[in-house]
N, C-alpha and C. Protein backbone atom coordinates (compact mmCIF):
# COMPACT_ATOMS: atom_id res chain seq x y z
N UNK A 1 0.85 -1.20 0.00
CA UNK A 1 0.00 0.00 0.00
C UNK A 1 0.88 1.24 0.00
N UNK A 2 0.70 1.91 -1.02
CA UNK A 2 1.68 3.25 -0.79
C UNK A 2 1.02 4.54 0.07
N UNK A 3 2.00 4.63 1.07
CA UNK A 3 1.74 5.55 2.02
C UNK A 3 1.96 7.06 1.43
N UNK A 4 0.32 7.66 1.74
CA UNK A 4 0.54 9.00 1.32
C UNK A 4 0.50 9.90 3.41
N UNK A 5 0.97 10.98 2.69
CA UNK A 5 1.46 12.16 3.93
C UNK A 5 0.51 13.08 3.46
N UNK A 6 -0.29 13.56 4.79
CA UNK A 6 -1.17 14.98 4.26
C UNK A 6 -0.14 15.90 4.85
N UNK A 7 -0.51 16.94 4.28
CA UNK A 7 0.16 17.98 4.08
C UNK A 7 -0.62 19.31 4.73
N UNK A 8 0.15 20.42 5.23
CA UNK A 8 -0.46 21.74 5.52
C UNK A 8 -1.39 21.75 6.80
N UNK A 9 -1.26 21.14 7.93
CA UNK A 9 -2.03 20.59 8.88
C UNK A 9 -1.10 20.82 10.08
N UNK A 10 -1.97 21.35 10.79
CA UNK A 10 -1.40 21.72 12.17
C UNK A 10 -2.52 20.85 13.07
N UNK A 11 -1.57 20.60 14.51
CA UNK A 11 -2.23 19.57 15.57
C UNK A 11 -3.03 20.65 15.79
N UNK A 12 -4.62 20.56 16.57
CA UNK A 12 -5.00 21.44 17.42
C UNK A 12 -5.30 21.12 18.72
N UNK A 13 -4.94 21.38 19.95
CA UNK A 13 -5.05 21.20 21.24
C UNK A 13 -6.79 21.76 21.53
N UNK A 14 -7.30 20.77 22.10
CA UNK A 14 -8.58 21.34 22.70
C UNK A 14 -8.48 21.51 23.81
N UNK A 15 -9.89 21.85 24.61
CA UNK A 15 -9.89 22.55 26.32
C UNK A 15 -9.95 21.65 27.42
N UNK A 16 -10.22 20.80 26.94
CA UNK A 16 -10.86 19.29 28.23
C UNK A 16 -9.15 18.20 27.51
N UNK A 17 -9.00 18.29 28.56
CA UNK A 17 -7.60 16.86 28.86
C UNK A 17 -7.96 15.55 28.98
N UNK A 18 -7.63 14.33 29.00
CA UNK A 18 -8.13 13.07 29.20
C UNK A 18 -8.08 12.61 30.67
N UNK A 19 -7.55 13.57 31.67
CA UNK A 19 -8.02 13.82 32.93
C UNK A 19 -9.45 14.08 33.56
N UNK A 20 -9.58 15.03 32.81
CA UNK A 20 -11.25 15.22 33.11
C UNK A 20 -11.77 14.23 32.96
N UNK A 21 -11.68 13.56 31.46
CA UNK A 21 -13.14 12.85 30.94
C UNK A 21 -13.00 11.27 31.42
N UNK A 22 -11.73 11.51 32.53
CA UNK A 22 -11.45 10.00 33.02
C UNK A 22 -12.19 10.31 34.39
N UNK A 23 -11.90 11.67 34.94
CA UNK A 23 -13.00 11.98 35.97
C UNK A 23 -14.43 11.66 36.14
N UNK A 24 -15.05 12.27 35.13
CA UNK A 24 -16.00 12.08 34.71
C UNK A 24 -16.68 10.69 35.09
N UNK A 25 -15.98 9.41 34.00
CA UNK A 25 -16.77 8.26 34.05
C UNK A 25 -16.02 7.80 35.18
N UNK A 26 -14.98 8.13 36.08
CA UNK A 26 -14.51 7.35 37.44
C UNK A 26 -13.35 5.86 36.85
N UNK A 27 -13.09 6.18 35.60
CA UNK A 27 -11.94 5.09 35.28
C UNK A 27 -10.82 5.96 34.42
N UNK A 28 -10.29 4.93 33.78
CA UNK A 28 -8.59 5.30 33.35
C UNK A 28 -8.82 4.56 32.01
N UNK A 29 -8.40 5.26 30.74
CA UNK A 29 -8.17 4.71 29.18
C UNK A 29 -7.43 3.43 29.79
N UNK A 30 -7.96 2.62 28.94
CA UNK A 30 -6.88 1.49 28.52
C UNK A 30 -7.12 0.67 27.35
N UNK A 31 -5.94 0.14 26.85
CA UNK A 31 -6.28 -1.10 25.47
C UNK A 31 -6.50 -2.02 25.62
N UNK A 32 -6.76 -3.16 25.95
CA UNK A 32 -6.24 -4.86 25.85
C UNK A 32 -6.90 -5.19 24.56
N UNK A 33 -5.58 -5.21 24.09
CA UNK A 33 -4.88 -6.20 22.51
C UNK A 33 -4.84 -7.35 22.81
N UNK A 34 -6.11 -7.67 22.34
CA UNK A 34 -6.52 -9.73 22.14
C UNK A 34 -5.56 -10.06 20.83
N UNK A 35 -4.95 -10.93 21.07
CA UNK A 35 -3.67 -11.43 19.85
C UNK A 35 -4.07 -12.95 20.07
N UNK A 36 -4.07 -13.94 18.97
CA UNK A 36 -4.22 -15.60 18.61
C UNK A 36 -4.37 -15.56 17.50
N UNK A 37 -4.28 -16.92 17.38
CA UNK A 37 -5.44 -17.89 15.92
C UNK A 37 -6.49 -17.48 16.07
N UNK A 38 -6.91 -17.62 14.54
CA UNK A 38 -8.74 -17.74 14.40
C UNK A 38 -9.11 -18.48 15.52
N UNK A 39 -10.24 -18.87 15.99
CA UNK A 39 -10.84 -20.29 16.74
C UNK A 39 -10.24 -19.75 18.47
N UNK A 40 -8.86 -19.14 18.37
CA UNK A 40 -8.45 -18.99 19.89
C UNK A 40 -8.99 -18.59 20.91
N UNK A 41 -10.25 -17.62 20.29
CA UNK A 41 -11.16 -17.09 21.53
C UNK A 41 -11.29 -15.42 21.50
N UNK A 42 -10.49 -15.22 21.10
CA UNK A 42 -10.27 -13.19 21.36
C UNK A 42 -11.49 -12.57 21.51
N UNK A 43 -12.43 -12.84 20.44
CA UNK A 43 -13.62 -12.27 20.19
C UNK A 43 -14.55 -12.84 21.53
N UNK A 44 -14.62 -13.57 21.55
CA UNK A 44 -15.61 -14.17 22.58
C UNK A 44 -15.27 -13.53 24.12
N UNK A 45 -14.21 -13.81 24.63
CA UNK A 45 -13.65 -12.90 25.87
C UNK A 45 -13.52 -12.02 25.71
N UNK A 46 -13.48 -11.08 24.70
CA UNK A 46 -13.28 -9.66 24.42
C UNK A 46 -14.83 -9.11 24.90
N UNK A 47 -16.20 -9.16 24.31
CA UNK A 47 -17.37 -9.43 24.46
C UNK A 47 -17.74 -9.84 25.78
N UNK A 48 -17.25 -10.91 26.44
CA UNK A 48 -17.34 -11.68 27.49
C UNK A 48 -16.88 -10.10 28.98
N UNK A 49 -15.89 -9.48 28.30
CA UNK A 49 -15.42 -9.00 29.23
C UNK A 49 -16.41 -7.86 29.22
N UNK A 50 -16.38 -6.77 27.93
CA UNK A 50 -17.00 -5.46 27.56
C UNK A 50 -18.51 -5.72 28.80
N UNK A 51 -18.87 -6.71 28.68
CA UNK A 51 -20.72 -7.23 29.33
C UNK A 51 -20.40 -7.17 30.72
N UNK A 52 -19.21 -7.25 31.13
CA UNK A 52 -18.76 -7.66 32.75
C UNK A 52 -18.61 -6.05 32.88
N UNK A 53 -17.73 -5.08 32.32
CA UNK A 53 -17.56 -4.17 32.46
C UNK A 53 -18.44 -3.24 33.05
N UNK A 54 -19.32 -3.31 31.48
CA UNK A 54 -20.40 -2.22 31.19
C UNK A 54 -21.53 -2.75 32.91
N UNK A 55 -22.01 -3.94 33.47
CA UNK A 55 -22.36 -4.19 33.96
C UNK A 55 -21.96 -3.63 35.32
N UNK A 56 -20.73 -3.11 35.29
CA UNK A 56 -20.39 -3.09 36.58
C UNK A 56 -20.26 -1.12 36.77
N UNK A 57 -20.91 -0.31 35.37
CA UNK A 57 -20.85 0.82 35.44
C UNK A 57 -19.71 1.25 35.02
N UNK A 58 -18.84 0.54 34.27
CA UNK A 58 -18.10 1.11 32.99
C UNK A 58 -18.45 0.89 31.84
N UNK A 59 -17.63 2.65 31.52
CA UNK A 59 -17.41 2.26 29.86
C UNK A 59 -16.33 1.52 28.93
N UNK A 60 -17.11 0.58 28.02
CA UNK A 60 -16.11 -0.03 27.71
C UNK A 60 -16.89 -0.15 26.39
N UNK A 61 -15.99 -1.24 25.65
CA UNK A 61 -16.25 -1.00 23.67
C UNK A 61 -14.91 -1.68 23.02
N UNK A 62 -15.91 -2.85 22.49
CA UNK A 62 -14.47 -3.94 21.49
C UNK A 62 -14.66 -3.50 20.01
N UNK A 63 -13.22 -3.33 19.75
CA UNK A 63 -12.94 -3.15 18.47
C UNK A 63 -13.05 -4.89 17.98
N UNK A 64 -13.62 -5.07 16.94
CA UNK A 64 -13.52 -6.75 16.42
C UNK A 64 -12.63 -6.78 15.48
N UNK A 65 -11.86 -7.63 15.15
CA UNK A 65 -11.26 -7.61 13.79
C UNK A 65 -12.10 -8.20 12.91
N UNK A 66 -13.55 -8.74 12.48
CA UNK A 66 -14.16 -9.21 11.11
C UNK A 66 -14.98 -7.81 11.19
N UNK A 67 -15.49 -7.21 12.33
CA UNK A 67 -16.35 -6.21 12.56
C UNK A 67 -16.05 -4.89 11.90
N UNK A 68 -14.29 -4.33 12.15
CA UNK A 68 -13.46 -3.08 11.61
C UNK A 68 -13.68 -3.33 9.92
N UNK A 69 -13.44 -4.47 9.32
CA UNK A 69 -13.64 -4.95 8.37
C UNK A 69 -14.35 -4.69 6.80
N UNK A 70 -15.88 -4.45 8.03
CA UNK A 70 -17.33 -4.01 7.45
C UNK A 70 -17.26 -3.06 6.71
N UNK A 71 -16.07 -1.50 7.78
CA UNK A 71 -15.87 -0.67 7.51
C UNK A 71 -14.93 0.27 7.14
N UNK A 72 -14.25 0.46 8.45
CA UNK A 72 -13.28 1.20 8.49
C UNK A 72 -12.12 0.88 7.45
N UNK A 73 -11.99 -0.68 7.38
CA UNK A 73 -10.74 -1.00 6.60
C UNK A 73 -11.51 -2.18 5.50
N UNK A 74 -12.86 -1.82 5.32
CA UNK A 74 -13.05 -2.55 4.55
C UNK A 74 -12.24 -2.52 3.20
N UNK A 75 -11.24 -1.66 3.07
CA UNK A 75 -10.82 -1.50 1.84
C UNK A 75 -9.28 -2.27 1.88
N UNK A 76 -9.32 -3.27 2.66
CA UNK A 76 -7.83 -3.80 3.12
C UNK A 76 -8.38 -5.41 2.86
N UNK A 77 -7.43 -5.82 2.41
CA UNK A 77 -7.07 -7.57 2.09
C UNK A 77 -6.12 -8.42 3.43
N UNK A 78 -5.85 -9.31 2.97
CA UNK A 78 -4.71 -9.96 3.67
C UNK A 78 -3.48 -10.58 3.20
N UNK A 79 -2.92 -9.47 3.01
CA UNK A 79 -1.37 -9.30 2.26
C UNK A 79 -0.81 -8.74 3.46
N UNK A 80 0.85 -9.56 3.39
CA UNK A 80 1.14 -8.76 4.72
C UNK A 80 1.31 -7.37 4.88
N UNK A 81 1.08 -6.39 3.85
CA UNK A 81 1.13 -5.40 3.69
C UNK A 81 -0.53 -4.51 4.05
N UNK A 82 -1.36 -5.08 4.49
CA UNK A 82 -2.82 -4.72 4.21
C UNK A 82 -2.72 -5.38 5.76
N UNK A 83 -2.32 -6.50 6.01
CA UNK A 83 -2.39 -6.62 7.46
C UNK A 83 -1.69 -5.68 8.58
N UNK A 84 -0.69 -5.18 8.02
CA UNK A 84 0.31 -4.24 8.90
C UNK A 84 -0.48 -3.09 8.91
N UNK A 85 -1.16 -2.42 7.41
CA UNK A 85 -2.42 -0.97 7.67
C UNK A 85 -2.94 -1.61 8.16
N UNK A 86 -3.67 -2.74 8.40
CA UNK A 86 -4.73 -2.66 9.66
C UNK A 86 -4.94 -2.52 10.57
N UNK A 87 -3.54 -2.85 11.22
CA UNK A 87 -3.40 -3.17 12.42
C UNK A 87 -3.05 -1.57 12.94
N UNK A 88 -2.07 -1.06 12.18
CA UNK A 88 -2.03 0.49 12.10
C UNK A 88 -2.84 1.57 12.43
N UNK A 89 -4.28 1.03 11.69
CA UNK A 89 -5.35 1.82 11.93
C UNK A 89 -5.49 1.81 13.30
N UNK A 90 -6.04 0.57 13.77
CA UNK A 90 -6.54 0.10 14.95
C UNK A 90 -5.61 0.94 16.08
N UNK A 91 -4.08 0.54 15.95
CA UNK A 91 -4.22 1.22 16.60
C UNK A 91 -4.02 2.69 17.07
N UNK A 92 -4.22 3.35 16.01
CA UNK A 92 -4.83 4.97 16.11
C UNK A 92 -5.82 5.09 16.62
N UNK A 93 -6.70 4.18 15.72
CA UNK A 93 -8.00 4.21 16.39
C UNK A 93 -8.55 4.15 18.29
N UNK A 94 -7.65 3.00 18.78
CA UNK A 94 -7.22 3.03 20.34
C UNK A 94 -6.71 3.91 20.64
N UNK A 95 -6.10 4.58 20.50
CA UNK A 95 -5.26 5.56 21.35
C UNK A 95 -6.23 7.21 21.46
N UNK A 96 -7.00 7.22 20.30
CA UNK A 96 -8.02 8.24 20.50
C UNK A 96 -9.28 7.41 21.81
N UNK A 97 -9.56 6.34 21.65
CA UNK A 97 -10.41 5.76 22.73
C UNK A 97 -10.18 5.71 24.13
N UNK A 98 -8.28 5.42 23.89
CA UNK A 98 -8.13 5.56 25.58
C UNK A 98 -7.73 6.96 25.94
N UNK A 99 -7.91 8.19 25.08
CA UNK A 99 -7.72 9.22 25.26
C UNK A 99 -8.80 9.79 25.76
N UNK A 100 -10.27 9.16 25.13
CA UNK A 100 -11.59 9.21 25.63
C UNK A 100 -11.84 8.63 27.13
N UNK A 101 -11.04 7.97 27.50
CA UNK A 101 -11.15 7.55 28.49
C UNK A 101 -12.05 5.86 28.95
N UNK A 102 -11.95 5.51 27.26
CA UNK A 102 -12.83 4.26 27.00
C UNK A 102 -11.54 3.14 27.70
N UNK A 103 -11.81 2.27 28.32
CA UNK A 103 -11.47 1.10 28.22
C UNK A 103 -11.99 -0.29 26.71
N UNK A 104 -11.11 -0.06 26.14
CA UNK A 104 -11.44 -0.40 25.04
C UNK A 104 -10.62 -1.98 24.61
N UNK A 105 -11.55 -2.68 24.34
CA UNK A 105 -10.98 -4.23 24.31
C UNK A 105 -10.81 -4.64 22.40
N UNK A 106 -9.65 -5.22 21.92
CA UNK A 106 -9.58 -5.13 20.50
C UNK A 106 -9.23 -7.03 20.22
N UNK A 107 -10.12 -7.37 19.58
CA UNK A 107 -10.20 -8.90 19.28
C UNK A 107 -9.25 -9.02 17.35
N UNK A 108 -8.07 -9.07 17.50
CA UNK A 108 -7.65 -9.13 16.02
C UNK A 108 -6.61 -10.38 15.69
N UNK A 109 -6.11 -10.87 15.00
CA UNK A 109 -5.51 -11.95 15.26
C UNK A 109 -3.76 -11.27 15.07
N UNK A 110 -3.53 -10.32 14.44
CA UNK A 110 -2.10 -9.43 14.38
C UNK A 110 -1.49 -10.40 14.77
N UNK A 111 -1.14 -10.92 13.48
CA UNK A 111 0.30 -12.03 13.33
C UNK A 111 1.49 -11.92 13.66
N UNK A 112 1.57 -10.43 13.09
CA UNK A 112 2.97 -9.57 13.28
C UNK A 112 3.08 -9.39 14.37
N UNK A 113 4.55 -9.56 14.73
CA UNK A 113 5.15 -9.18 16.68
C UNK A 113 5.89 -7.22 15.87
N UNK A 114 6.27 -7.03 15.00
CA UNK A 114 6.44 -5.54 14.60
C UNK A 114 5.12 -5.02 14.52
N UNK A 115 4.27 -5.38 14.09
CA UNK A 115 2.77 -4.62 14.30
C UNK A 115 2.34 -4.15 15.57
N UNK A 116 2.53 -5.66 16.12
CA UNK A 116 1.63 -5.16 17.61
C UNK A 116 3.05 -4.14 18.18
N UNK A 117 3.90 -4.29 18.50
CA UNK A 117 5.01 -3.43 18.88
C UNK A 117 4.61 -1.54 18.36
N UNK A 118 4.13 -1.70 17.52
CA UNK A 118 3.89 -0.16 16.59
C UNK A 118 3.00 0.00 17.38
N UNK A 119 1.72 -0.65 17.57
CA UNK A 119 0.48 -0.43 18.13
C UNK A 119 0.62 -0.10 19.82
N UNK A 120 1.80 -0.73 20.60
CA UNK A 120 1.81 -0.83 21.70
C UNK A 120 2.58 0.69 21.65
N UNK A 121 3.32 1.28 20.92
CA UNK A 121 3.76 2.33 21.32
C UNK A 121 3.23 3.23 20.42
N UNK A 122 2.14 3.32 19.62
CA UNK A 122 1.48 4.32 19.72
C UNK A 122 0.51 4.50 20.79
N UNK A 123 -0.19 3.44 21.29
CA UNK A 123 -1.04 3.69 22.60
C UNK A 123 -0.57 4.54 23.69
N UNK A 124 0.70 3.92 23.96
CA UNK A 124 1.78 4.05 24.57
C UNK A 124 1.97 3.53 25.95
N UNK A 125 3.36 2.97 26.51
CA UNK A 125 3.05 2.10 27.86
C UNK A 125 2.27 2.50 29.04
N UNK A 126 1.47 1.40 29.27
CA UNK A 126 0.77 2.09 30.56
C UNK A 126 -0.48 1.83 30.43
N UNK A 127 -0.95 2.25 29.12
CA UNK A 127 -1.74 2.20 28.50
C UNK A 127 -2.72 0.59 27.40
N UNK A 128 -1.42 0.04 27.11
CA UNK A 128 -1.87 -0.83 26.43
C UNK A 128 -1.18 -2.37 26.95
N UNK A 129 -2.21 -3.45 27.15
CA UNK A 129 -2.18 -4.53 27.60
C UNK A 129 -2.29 -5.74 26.39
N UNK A 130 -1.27 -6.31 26.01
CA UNK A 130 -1.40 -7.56 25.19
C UNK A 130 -1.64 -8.61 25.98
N UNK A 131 -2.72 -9.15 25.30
CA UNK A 131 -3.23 -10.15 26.06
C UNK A 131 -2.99 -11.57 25.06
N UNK A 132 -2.28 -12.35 25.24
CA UNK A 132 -2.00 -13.35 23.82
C UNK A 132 -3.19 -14.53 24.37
N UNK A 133 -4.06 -15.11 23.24
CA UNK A 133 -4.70 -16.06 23.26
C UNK A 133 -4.56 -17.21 23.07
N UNK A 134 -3.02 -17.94 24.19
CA UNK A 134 -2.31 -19.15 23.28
C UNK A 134 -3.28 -20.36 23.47
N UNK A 135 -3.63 -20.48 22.10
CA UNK A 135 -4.58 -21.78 22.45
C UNK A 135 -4.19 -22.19 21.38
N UNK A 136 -3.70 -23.81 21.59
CA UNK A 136 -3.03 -24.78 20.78
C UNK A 136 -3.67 -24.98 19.18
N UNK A 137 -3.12 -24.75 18.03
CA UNK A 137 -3.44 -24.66 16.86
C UNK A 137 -4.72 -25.65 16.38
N UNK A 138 -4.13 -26.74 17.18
CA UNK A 138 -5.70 -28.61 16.93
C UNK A 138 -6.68 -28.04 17.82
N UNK A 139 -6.42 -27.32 18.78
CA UNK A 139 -8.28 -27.10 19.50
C UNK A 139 -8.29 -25.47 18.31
N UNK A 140 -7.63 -24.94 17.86
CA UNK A 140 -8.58 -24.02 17.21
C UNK A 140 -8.96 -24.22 16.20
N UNK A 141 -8.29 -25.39 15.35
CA UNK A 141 -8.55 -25.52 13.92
C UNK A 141 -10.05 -26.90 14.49
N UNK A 142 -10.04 -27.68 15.30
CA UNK A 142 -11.39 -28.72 16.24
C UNK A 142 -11.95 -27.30 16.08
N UNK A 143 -12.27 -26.41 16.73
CA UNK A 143 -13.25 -25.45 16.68
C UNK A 143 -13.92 -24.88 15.63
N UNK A 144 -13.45 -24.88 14.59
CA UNK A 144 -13.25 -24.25 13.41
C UNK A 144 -14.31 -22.83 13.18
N UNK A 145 -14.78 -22.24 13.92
CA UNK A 145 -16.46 -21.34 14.14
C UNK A 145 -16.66 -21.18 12.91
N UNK A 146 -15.99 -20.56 11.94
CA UNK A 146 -15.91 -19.76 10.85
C UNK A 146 -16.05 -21.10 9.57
N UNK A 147 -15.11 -22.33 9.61
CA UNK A 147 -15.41 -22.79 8.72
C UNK A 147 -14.09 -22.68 8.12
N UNK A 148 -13.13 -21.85 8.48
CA UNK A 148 -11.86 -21.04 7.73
C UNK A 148 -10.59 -22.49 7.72
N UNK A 149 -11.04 -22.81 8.73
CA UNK A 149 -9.04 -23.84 8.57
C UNK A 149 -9.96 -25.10 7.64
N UNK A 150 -11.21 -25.28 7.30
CA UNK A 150 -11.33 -26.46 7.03
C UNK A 150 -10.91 -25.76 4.94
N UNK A 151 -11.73 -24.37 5.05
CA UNK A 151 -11.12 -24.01 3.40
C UNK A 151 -9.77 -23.96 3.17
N UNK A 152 -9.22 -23.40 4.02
CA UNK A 152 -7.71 -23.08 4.08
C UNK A 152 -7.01 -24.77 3.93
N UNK A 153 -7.13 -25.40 4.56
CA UNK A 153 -6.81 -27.35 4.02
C UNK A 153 -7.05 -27.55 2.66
N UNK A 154 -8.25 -26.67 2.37
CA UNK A 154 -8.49 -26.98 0.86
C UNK A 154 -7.86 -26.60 -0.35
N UNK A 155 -7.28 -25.44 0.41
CA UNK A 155 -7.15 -24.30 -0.72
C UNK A 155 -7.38 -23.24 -1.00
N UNK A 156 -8.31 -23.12 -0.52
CA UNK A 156 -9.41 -22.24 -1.01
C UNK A 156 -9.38 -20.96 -0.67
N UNK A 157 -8.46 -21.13 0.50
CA UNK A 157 -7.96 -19.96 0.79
C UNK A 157 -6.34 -19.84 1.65
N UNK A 158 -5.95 -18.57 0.69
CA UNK A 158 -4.44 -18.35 0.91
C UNK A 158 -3.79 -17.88 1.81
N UNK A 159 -2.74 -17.77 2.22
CA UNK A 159 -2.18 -16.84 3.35
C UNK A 159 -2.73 -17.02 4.20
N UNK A 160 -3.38 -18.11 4.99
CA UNK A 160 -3.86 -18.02 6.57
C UNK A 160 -3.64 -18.41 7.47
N UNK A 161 -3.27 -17.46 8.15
CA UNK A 161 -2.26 -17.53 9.65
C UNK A 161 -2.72 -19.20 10.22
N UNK A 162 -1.30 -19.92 10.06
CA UNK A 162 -1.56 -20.61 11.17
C UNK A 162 -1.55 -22.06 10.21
N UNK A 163 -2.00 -21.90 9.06
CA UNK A 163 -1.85 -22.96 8.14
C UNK A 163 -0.47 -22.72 7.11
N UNK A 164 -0.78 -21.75 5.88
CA UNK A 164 -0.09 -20.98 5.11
C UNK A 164 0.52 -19.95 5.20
N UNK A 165 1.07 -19.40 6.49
CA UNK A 165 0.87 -17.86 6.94
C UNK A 165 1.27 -17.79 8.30
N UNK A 166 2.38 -17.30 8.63
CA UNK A 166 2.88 -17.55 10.22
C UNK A 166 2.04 -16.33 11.25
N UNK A 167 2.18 -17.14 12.27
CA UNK A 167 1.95 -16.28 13.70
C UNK A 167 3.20 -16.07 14.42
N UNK A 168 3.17 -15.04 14.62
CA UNK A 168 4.54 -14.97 15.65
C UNK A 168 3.76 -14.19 16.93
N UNK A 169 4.15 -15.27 17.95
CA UNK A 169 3.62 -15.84 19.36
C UNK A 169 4.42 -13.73 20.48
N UNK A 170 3.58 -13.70 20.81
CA UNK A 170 4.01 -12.54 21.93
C UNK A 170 5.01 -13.26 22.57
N UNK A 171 6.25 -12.24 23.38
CA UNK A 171 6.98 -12.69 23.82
C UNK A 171 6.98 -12.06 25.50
N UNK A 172 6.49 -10.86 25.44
CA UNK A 172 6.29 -10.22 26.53
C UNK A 172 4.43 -9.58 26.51
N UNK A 173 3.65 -10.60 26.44
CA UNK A 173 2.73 -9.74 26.78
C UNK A 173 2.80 -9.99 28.07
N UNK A 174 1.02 -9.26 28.56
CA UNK A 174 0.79 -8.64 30.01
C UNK A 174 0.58 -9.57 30.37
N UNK A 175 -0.80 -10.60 29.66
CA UNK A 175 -1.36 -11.31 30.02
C UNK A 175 -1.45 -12.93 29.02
N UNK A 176 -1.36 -14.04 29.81
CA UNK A 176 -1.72 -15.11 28.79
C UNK A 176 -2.59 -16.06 28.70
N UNK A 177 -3.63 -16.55 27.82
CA UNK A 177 -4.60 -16.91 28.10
C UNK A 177 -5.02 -18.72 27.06
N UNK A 178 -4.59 -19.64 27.92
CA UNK A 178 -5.13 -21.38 27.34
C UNK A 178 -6.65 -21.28 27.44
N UNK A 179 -7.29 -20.99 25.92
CA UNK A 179 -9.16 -21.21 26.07
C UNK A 179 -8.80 -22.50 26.29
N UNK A 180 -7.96 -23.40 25.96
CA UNK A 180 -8.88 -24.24 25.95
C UNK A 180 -8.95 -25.27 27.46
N UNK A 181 -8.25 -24.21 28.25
CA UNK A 181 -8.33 -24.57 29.58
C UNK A 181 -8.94 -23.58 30.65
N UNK A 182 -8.81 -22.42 30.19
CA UNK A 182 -9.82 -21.44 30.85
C UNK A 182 -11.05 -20.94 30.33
N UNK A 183 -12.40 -20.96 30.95
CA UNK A 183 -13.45 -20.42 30.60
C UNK A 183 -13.78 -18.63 29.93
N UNK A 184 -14.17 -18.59 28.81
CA UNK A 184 -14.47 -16.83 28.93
C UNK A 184 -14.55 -15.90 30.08
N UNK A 185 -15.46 -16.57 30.92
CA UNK A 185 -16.08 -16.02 32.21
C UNK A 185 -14.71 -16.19 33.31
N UNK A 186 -14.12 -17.46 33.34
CA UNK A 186 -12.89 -17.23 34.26
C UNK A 186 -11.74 -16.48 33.71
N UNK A 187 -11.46 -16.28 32.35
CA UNK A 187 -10.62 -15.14 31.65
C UNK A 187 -10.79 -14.17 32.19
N UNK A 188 -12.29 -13.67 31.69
CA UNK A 188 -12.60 -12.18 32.43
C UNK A 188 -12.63 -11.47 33.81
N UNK A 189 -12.56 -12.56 35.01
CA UNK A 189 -12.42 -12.58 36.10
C UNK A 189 -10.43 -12.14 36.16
N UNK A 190 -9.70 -12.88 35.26
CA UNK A 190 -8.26 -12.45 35.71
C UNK A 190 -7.89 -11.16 34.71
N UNK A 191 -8.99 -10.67 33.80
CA UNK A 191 -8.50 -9.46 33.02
C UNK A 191 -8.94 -8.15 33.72
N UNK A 192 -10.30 -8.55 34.84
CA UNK A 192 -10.52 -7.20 35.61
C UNK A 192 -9.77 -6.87 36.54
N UNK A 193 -8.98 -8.27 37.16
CA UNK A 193 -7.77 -8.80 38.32
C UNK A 193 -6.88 -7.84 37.41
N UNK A 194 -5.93 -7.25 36.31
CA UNK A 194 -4.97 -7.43 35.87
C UNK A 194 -5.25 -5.70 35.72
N UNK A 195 -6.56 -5.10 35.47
CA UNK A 195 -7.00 -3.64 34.89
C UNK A 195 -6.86 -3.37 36.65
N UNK A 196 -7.85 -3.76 37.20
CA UNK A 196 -7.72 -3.34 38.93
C UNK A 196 -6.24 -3.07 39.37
N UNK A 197 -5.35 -3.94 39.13
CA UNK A 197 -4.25 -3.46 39.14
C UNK A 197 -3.27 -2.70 38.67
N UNK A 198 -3.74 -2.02 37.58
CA UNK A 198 -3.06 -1.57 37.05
C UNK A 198 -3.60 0.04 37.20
N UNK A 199 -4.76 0.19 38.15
CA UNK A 199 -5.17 1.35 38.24
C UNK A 199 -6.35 1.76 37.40
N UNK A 200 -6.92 0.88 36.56
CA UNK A 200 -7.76 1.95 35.30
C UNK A 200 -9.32 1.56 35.70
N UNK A 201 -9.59 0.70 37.10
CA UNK A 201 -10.85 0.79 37.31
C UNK A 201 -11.45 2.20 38.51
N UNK A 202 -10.27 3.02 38.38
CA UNK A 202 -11.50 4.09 39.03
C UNK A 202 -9.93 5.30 38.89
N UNK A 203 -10.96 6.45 38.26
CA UNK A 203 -9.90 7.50 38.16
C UNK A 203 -8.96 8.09 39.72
């Protein structure tokens, strides 16, 4: 994808800081970057968590990766070059959310360990939590939700992580997560354990 530069543009500072508007709702911005295989779970605990959140009188809001898709980047493939803008977007897109003061949960599979690295420091530390979804390649491809590893065996489809298409495994995330030994619901119990600690459940 050739990267264009706008031009003639100045930043503008507004009047309200991300102090206030963390005042406001009584929490602290944050990211957690769901990283796996298809089948690994991201989406489901991502969701799993946002419902625990919002329930408990936060704001919160998952970015999906088939969901961003629809729209924002519907104009992106899966070339590793179209995967790296995506991931790009996203996370711009986060870093205005936890500037909002959203606790914001992002379900994507970001193959790339240089992607998520870009993403983690545009958020910037403090801020953003990788959460890796290591769940063994045979329970995600047994799972199959989508239907995807059984085309991808076929053919039918190219480049996909995990068959045709590498993952490269986090090496330092925050958090790490076996679905196929931990429940959604007991995930989300050690991801509010992990935000509580880290300060971002009450300004």
């Amino acid at each position: 994808m050739t990267e264009i530069k706008a031009t003639n543009i100045t930043w503008h500072e507004g009047h309200v800081d991300r102090t206030v508007r963390e005042g406001i709702l009584k929490q602290k911005g944050a990211l957690i970057w769901m990283t796996g295989l298809s089948g690994s779970g991201k989406s489901t605990i991502a969701y799993t968590l946002e419902h625990a959140l919002v329930q408990e009188g936060r704001l919160a809001y998952v970015l999906d990766g088939d969901n961003i898709r629809f729209g924002l980047n519907k104009n992106l493939g899966f070339s590793p070059e179209d995967r790296t803008e995506n991931i790009r977007r996203i996370g711009e897109v986060g870093k205005l959310f936890v500037d909002a003061g959203i606790i914001t949960i992002t379900a994507f599979i970001s193959p790339y360990e240089a992607d998520r690295q870009i993403a983690r420091e545009t958020v910037g530390e403090g801020n953003f939590f990788e959460v890796f979804c290591d769940t063994p390649l045979d329970v995600c491809e047994e799972r199959d939700p989508k239907g995807l590893y059984k085309k991808a065996r076929a053919g039918e489809i190219k480049g996909f992580t995990g068959v045709d298409a590498p993952y490269e495994a986090p090496t330092k995330a925050e958090h790490v997560i076996d679905t196929s030994k931990l429940s959604p619901q007991d995930a989300t119990i050690e991801l509010v354990a992990m935000l509580t600690k880290a300060g971002k459940m009450s300004a």
